[in-house]
PDB file of N, CA and C in Angstrom:
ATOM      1  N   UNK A   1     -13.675  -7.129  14.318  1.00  0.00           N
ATOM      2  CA  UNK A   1     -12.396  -7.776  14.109  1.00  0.00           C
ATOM      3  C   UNK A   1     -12.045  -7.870  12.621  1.00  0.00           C
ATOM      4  N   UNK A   2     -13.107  -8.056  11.917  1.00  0.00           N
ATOM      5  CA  UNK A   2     -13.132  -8.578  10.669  1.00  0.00           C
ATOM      6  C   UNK A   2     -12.354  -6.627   9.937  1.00  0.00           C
ATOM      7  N   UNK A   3     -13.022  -5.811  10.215  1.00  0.00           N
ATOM      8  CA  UNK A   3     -12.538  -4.544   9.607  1.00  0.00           C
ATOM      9  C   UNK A   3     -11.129  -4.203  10.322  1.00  0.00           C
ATOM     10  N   UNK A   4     -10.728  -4.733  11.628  1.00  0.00           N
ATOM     11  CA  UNK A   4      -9.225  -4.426  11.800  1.00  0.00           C
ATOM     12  C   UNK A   4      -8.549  -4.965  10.988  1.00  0.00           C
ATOM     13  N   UNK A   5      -8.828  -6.371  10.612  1.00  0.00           N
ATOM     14  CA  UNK A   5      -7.626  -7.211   9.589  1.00  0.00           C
ATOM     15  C   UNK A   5      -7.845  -6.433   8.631  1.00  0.00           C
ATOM     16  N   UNK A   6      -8.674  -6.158   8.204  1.00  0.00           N
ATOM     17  CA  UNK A   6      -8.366  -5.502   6.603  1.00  0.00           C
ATOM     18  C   UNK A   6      -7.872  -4.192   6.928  1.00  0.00           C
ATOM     19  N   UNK A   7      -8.021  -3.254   7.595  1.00  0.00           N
ATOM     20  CA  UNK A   7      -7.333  -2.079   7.928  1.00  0.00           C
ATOM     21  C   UNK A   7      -5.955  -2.542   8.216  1.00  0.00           C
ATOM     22  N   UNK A   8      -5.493  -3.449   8.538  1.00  0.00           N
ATOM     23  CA  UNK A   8      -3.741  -3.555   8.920  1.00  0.00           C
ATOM     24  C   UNK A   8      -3.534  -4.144   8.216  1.00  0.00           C
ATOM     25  N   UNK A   9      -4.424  -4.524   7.009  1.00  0.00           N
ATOM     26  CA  UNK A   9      -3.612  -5.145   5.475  1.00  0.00           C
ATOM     27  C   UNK A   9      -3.843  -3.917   4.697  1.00  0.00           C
ATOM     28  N   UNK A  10      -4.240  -3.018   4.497  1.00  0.00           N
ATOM     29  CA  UNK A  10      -4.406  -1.796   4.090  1.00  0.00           C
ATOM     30  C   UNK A  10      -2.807  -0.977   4.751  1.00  0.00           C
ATOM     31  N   UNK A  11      -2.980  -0.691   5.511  1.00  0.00           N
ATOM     32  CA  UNK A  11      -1.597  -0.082   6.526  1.00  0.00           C
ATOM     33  C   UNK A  11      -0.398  -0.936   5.219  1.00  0.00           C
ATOM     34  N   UNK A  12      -0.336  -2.305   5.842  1.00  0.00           N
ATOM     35  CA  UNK A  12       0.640  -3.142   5.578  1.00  0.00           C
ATOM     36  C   UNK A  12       1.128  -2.484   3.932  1.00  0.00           C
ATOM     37  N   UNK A  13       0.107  -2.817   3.444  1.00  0.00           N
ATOM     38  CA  UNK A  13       0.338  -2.702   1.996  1.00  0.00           C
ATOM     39  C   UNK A  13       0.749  -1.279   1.074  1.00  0.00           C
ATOM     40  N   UNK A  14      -0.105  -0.248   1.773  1.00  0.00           N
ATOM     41  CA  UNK A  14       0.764   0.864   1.926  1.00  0.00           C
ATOM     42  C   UNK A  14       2.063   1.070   2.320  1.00  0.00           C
ATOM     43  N   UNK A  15       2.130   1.191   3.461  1.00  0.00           N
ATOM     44  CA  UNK A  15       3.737   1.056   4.503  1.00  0.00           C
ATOM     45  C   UNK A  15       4.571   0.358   3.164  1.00  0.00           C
ATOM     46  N   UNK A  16       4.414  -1.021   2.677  1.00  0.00           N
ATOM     47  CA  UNK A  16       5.098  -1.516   1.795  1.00  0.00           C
ATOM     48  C   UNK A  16       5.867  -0.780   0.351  1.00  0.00           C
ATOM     49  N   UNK A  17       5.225  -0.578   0.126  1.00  0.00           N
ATOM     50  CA  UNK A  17       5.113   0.812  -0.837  1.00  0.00           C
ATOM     51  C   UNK A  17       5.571   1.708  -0.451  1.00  0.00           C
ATOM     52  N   UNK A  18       6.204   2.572   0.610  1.00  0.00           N
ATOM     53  CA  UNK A  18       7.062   3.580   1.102  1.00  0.00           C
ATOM     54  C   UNK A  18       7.967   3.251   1.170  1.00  0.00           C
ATOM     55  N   UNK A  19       7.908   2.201   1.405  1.00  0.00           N
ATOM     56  CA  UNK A  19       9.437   1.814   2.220  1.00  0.00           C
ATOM     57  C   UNK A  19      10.235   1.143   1.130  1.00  0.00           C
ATOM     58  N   UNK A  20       9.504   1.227   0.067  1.00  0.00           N
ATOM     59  CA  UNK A  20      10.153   0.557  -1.316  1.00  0.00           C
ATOM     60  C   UNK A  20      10.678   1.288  -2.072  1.00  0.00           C
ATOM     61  N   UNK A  21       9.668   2.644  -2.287  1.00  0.00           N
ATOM     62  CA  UNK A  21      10.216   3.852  -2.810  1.00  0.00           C
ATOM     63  C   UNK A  21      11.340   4.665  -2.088  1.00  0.00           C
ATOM     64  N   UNK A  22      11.380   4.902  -0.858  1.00  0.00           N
ATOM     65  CA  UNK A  22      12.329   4.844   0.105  1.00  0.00           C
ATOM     66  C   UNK A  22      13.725   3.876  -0.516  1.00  0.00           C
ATOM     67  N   UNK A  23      13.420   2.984  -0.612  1.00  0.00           N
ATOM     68  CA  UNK A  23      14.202   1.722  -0.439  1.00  0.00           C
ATOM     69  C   UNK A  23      15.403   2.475  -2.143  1.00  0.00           C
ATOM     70  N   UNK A  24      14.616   2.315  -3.055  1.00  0.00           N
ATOM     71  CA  UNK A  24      14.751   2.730  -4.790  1.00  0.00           C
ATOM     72  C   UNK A  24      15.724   4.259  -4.663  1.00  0.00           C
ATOM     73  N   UNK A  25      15.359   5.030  -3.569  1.00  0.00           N
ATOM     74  CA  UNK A  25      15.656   6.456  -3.664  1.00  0.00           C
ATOM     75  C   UNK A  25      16.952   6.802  -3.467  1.00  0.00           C
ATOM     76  N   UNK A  26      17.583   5.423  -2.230  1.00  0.00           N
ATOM     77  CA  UNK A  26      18.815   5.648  -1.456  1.00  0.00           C
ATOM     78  C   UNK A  26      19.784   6.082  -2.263  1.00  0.00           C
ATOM     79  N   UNK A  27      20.820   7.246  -1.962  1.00  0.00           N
ATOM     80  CA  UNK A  27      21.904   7.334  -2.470  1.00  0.00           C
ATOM     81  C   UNK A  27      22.574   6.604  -1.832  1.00  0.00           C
ATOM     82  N   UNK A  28      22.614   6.060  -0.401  1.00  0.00           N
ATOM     83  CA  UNK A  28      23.534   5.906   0.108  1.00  0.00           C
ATOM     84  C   UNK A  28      24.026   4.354   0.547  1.00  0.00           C
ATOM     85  N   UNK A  29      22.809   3.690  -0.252  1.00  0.00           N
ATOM     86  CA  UNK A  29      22.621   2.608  -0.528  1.00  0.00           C
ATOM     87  C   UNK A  29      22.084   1.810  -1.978  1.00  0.00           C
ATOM     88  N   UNK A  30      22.138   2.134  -2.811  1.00  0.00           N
ATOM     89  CA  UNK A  30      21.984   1.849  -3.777  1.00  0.00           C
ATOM     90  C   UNK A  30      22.202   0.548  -4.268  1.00  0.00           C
ATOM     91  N   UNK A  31      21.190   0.512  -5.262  1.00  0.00           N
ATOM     92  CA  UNK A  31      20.371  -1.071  -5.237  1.00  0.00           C
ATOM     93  C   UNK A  31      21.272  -1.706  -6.008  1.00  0.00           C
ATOM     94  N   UNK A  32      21.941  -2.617  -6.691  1.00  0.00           N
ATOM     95  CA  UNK A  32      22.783  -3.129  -7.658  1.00  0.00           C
ATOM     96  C   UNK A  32      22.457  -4.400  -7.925  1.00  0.00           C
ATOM     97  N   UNK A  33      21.910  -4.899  -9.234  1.00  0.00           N
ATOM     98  CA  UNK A  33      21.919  -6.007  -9.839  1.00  0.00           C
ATOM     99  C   UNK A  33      23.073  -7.125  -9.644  1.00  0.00           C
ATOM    100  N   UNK A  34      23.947  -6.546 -10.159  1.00  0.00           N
ATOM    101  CA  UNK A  34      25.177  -6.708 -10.130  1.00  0.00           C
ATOM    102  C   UNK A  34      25.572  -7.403  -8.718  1.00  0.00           C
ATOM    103  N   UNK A  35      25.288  -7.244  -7.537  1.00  0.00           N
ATOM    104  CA  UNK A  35      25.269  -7.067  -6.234  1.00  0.00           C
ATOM    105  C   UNK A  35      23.971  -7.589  -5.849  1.00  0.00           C
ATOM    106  N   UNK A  36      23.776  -8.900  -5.721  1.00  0.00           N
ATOM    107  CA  UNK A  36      22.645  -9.599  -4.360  1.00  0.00           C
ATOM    108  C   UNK A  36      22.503  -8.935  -3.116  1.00  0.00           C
ATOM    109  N   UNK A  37      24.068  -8.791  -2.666  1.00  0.00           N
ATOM    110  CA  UNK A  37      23.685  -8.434  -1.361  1.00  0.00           C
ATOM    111  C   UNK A  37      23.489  -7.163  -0.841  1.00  0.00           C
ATOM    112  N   UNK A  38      23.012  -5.998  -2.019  1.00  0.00           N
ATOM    113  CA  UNK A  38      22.819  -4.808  -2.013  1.00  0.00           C
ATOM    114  C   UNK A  38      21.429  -4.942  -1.659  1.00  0.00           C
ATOM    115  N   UNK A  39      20.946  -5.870  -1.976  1.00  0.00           N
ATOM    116  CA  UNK A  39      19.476  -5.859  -1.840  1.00  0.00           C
ATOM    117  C   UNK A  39      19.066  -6.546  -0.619  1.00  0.00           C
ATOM    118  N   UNK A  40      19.780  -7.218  -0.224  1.00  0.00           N
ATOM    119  CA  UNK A  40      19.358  -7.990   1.391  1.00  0.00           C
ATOM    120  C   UNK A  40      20.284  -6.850   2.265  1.00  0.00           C
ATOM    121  N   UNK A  41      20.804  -5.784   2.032  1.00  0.00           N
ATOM    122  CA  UNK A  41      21.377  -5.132   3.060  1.00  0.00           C
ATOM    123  C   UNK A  41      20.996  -3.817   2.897  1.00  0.00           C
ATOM    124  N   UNK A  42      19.741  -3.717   2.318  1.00  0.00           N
ATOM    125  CA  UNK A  42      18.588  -2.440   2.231  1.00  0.00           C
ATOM    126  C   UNK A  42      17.681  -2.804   3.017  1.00  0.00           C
ATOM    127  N   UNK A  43      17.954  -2.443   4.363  1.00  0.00           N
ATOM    128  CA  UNK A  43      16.309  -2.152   5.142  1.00  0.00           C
ATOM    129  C   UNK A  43      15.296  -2.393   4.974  1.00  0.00           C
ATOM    130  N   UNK A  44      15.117  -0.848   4.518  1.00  0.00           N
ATOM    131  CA  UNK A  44      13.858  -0.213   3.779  1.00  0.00           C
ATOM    132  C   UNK A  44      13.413  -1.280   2.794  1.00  0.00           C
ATOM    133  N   UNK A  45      14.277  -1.904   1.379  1.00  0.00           N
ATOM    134  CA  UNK A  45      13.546  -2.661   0.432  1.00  0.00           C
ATOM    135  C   UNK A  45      13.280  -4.335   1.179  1.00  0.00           C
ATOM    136  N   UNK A  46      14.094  -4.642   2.118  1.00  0.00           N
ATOM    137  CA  UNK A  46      13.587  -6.039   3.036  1.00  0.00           C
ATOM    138  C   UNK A  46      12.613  -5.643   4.100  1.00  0.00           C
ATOM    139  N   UNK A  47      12.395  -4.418   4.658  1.00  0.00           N
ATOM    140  CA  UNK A  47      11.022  -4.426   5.499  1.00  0.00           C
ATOM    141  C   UNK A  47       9.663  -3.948   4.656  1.00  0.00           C
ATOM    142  N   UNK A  48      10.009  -3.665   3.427  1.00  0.00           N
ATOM    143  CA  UNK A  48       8.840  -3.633   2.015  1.00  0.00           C
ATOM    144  C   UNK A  48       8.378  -4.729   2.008  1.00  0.00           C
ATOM    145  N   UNK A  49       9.258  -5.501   1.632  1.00  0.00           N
ATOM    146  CA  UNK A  49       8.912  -6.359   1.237  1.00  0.00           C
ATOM    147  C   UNK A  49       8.396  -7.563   2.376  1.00  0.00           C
ATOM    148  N   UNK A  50       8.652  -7.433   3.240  1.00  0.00           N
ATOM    149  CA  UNK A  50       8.147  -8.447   4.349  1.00  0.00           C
ATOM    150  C   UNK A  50       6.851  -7.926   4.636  1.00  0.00           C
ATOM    151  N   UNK A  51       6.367  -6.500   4.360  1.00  0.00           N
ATOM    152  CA  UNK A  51       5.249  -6.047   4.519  1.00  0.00           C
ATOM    153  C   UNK A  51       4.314  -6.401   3.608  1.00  0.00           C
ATOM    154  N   UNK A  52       4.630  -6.634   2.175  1.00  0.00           N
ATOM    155  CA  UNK A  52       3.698  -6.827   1.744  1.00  0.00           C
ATOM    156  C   UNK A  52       3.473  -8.598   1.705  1.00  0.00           C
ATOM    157  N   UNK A  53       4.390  -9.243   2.162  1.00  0.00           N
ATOM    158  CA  UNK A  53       3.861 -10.245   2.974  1.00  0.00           C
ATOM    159  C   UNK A  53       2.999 -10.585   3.603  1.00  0.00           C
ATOM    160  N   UNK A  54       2.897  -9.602   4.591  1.00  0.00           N
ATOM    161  CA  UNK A  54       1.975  -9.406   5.921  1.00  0.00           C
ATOM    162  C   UNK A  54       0.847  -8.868   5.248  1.00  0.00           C
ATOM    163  N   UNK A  55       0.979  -8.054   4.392  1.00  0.00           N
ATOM    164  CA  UNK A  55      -0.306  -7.768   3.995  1.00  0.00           C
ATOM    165  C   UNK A  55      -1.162  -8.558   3.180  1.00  0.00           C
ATOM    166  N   UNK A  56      -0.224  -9.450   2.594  1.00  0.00           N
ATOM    167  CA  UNK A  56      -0.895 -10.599   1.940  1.00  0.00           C
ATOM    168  C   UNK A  56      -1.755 -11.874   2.960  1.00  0.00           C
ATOM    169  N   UNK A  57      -1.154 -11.709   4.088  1.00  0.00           N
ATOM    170  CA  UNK A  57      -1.884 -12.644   4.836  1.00  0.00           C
ATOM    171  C   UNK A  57      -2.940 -11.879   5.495  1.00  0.00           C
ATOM    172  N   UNK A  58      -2.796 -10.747   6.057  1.00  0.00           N
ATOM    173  CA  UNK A  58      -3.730  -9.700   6.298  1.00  0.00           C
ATOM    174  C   UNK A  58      -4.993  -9.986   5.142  1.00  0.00           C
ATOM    175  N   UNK A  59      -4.734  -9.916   4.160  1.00  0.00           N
ATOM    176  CA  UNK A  59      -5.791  -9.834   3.300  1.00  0.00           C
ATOM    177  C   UNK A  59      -6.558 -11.624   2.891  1.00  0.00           C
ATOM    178  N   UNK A  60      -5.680 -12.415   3.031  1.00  0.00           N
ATOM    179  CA  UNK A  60      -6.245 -14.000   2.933  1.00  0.00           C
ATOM    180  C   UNK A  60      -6.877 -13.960   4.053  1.00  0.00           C
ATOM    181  N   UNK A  61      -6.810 -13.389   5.383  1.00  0.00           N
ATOM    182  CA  UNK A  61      -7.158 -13.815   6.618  1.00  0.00           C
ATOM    183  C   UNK A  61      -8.778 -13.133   6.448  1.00  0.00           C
ATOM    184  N   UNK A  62      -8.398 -11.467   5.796  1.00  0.00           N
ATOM    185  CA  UNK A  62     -10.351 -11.092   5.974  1.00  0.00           C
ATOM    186  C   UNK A  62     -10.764 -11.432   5.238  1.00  0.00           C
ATOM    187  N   UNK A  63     -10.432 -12.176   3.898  1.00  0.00           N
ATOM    188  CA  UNK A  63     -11.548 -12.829   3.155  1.00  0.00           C
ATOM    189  C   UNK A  63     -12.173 -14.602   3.922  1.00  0.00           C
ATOM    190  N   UNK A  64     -11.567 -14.789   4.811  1.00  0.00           N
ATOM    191  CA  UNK A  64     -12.489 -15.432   5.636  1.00  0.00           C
ATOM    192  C   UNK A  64     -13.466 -14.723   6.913  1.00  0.00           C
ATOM    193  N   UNK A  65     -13.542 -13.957   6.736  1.00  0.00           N
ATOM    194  CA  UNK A  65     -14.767 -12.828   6.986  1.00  0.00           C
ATOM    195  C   UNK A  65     -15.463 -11.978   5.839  1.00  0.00           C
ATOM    196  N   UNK A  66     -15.436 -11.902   5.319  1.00  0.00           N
ATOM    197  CA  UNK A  66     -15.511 -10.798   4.627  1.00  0.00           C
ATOM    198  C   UNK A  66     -15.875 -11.214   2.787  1.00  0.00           C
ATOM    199  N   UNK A  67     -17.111 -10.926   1.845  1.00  0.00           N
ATOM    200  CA  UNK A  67     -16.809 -11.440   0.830  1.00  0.00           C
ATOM    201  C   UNK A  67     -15.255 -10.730  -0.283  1.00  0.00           C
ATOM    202  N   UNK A  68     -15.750 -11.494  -1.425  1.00  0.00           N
ATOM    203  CA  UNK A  68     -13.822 -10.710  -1.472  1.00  0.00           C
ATOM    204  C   UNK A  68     -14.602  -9.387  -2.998  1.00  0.00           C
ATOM    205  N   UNK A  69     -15.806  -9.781  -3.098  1.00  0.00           N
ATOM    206  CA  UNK A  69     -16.230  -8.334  -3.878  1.00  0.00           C
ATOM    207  C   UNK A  69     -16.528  -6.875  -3.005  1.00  0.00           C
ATOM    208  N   UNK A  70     -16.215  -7.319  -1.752  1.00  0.00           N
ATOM    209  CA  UNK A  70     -16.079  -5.445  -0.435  1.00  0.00           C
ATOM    210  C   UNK A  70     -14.534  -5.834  -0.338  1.00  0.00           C
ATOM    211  N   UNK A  71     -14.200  -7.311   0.137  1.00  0.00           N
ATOM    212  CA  UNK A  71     -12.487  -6.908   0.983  1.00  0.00           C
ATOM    213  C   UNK A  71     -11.774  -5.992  -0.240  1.00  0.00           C
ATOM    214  N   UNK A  72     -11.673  -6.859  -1.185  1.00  0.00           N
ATOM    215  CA  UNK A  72     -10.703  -6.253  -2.069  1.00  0.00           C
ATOM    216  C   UNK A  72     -10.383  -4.944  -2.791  1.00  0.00           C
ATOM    217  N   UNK A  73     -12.523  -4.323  -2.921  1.00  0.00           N
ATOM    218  CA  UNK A  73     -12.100  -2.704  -3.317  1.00  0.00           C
ATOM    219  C   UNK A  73     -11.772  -1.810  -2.375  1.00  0.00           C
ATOM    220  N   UNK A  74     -11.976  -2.464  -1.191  1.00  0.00           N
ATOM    221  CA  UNK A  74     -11.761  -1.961   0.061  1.00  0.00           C
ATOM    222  C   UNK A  74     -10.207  -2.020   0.368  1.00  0.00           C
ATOM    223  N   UNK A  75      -9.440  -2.725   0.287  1.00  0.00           N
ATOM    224  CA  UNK A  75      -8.154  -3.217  -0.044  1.00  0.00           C
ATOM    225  C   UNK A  75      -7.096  -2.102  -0.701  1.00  0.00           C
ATOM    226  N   UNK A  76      -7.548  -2.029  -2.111  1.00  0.00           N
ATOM    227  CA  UNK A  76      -7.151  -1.222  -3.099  1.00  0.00           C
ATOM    228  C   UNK A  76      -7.059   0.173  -2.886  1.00  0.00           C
ATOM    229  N   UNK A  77      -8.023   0.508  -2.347  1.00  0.00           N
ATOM    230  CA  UNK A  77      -8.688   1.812  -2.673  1.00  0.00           C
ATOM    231  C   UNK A  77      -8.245   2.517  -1.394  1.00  0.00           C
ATOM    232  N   UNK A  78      -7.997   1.704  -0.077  1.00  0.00           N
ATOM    233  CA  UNK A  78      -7.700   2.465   1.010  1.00  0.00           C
ATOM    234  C   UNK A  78      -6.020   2.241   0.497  1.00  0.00           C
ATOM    235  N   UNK A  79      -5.214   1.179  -0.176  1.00  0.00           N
ATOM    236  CA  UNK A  79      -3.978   1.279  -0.136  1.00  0.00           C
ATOM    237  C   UNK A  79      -3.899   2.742  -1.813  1.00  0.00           C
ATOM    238  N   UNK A  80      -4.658   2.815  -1.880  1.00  0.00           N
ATOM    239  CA  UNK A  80      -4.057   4.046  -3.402  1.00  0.00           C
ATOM    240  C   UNK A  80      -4.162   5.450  -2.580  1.00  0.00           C
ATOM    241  N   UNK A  81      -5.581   5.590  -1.609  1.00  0.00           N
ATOM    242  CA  UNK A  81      -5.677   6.475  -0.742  1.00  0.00           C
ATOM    243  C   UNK A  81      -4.292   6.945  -0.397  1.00  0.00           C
ATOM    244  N   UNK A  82      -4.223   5.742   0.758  1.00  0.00           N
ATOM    245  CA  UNK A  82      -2.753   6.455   1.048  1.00  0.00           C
ATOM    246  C   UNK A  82      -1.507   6.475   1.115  1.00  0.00           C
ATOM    247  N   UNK A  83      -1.244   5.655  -0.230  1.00  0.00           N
ATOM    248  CA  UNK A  83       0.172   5.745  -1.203  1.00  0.00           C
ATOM    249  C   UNK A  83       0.132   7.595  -1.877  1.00  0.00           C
ATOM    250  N   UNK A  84      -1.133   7.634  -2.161  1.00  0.00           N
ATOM    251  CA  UNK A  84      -0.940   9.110  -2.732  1.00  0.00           C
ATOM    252  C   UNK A  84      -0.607   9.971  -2.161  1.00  0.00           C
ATOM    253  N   UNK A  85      -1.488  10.248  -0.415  1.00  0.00           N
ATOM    254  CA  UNK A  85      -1.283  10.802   0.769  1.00  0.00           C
ATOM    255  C   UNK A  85       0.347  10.817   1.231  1.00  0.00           C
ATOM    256  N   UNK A  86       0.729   9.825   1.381  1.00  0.00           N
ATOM    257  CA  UNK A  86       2.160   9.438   1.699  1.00  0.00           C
ATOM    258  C   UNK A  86       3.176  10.225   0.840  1.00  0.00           C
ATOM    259  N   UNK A  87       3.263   9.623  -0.744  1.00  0.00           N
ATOM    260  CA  UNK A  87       3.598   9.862  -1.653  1.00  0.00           C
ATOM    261  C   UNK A  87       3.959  12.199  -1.936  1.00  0.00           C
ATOM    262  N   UNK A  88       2.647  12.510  -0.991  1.00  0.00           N
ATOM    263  CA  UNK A  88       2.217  14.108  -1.371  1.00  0.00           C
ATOM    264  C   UNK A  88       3.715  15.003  -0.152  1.00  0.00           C
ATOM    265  N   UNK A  89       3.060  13.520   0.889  1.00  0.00           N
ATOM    266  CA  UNK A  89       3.500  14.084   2.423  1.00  0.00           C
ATOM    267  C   UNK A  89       5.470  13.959   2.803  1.00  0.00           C
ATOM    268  N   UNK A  90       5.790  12.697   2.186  1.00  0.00           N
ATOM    269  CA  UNK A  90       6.986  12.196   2.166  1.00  0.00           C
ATOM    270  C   UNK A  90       7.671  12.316   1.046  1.00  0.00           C
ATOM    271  N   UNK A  91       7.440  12.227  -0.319  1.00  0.00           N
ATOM    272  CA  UNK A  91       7.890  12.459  -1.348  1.00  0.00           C
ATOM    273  C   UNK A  91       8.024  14.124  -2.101  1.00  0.00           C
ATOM    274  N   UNK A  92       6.940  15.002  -1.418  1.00  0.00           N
ATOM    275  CA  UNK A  92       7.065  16.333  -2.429  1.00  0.00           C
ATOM    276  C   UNK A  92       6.523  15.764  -3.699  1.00  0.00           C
ATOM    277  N   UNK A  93       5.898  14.821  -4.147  1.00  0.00           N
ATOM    278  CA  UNK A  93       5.261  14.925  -5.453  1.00  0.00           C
ATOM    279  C   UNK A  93       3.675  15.375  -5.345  1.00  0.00           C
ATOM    280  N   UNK A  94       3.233  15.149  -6.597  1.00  0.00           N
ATOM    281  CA  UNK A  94       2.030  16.856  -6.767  1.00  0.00           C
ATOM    282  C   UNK A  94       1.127  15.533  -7.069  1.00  0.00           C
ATOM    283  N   UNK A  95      -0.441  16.033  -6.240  1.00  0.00           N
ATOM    284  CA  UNK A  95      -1.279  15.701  -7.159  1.00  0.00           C
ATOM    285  C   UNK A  95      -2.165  16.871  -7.525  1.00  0.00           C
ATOM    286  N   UNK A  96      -2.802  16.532  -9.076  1.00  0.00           N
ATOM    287  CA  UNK A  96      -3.355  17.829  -9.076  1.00  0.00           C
ATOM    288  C   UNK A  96      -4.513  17.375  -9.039  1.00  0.00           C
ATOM    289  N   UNK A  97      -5.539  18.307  -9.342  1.00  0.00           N
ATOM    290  CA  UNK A  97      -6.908  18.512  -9.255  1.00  0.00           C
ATOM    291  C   UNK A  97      -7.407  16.892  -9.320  1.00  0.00           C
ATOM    292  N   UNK A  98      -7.307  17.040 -10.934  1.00  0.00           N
ATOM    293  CA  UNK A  98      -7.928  15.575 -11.306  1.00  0.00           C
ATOM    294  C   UNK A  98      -7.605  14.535 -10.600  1.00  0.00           C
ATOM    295  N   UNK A  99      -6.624  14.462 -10.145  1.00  0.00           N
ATOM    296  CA  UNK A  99      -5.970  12.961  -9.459  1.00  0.00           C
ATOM    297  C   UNK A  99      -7.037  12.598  -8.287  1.00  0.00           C
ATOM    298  N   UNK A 100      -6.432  14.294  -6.888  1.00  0.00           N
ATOM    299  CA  UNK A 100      -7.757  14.455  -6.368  1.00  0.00           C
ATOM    300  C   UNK A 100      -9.062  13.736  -6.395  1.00  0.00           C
ATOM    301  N   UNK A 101      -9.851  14.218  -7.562  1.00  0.00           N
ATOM    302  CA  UNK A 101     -11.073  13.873  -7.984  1.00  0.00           C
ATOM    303  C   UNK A 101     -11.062  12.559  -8.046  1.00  0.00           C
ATOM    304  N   UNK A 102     -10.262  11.688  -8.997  1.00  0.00           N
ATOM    305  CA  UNK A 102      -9.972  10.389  -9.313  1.00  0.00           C
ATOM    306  C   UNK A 102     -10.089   9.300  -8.185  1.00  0.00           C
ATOM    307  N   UNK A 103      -9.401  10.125  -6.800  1.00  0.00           N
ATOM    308  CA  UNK A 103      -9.308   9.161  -5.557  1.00  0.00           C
ATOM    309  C   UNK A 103     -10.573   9.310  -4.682  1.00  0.00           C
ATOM    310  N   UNK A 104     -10.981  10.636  -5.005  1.00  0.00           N
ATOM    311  CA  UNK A 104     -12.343  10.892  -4.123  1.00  0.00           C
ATOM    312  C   UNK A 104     -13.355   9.933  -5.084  1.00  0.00           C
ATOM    313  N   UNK A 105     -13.349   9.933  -6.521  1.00  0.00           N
ATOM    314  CA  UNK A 105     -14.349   9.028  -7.231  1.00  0.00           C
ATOM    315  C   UNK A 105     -14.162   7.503  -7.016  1.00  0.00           C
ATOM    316  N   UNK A 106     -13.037   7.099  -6.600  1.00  0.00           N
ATOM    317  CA  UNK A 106     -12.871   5.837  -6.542  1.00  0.00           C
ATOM    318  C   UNK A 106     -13.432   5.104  -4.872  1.00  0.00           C
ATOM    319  N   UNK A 107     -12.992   6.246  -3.815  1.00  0.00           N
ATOM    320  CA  UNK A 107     -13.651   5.982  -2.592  1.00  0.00           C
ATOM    321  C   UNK A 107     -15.158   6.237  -2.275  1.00  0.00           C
ATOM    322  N   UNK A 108     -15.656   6.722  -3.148  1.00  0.00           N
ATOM    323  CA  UNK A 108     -17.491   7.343  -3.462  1.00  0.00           C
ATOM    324  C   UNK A 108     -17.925   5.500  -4.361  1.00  0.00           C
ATOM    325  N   UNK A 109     -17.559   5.073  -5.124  1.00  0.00           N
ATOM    326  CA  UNK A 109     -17.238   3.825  -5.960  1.00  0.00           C
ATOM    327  C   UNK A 109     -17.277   2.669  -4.871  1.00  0.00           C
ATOM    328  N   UNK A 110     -16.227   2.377  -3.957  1.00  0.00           N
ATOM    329  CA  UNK A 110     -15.996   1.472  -3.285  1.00  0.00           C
ATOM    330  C   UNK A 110     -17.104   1.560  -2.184  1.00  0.00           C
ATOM    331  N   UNK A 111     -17.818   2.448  -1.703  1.00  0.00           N
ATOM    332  CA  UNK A 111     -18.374   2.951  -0.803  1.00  0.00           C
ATOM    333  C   UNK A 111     -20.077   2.165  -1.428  1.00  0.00           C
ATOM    334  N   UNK A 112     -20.499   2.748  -2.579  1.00  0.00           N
ATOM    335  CA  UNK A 112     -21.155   2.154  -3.418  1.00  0.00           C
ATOM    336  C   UNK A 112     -21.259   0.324  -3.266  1.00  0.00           C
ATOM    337  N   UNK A 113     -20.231  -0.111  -3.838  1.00  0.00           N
ATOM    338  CA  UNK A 113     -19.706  -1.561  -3.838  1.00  0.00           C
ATOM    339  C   UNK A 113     -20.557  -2.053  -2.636  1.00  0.00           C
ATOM    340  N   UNK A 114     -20.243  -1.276  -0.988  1.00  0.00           N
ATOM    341  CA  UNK A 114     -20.295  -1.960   0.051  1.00  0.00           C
ATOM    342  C   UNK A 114     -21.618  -1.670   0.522  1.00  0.00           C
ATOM    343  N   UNK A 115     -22.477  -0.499  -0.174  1.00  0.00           N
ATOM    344  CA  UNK A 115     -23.375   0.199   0.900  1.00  0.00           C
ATOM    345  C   UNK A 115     -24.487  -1.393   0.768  1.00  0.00           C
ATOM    346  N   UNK A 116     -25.472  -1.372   1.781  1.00  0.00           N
ATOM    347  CA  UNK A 116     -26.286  -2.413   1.497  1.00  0.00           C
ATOM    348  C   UNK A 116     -27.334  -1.745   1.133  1.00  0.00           C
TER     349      UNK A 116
END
């Protein structure tokens, strides 16, 4: 139970992050300072943001399981995972080699953190 909550605060917190960049991208909605209610009548940037809500409680909830030196690199590292993934898949932006490497070194790292 304890690894579902943190996997759907992982999800959450990702998802959040798409839907924000999503949210930033709209032509057809576009964000305006100027305009409050440009921003409560963006979807995408109000279901971001309610997500990372959820993911915030997602993540208070497994650190009552869980110590918070595994939840949290665990946390991080699955939400950079797949912001990048997302980011490659939905966006058309590049990672190259190194980045690659960078995310595989950081999940080899966190893996470390947890092994007993």
């Amino acid at each position: 139970m304890k690894w579902l909550i943190l996997i759907l605060g992982i999800l959450s917190n990702a998802s959040a992050s798409v839907l924000i960049k999503v949210a930033m991208s709209s032509k057809e909605a576009p964000i305006q300072l100027s305009n409050p209610l440009s921003i409560i009548g963006n979807l995408p940037l109000v279901s971001g943001i309610a997500l990372y809500g959820m993911a915030f409680i997602l993540y208070a909830l497994a650190l009552t399981y869980l110590p918070l030196n595994i939840a949290h690199p665990i946390l991080t590292s699955g939400s950079i995972a797949l912001v990048s993934s997302a980011s490659v898949l939905l966006f058309g932006e590049n990672l190259s080699i190194i980045n690659v490497a960078g995310i595989f070194f950081i999940i080899i790292g966190v893996w470390a953190l947890t092994v007993n």
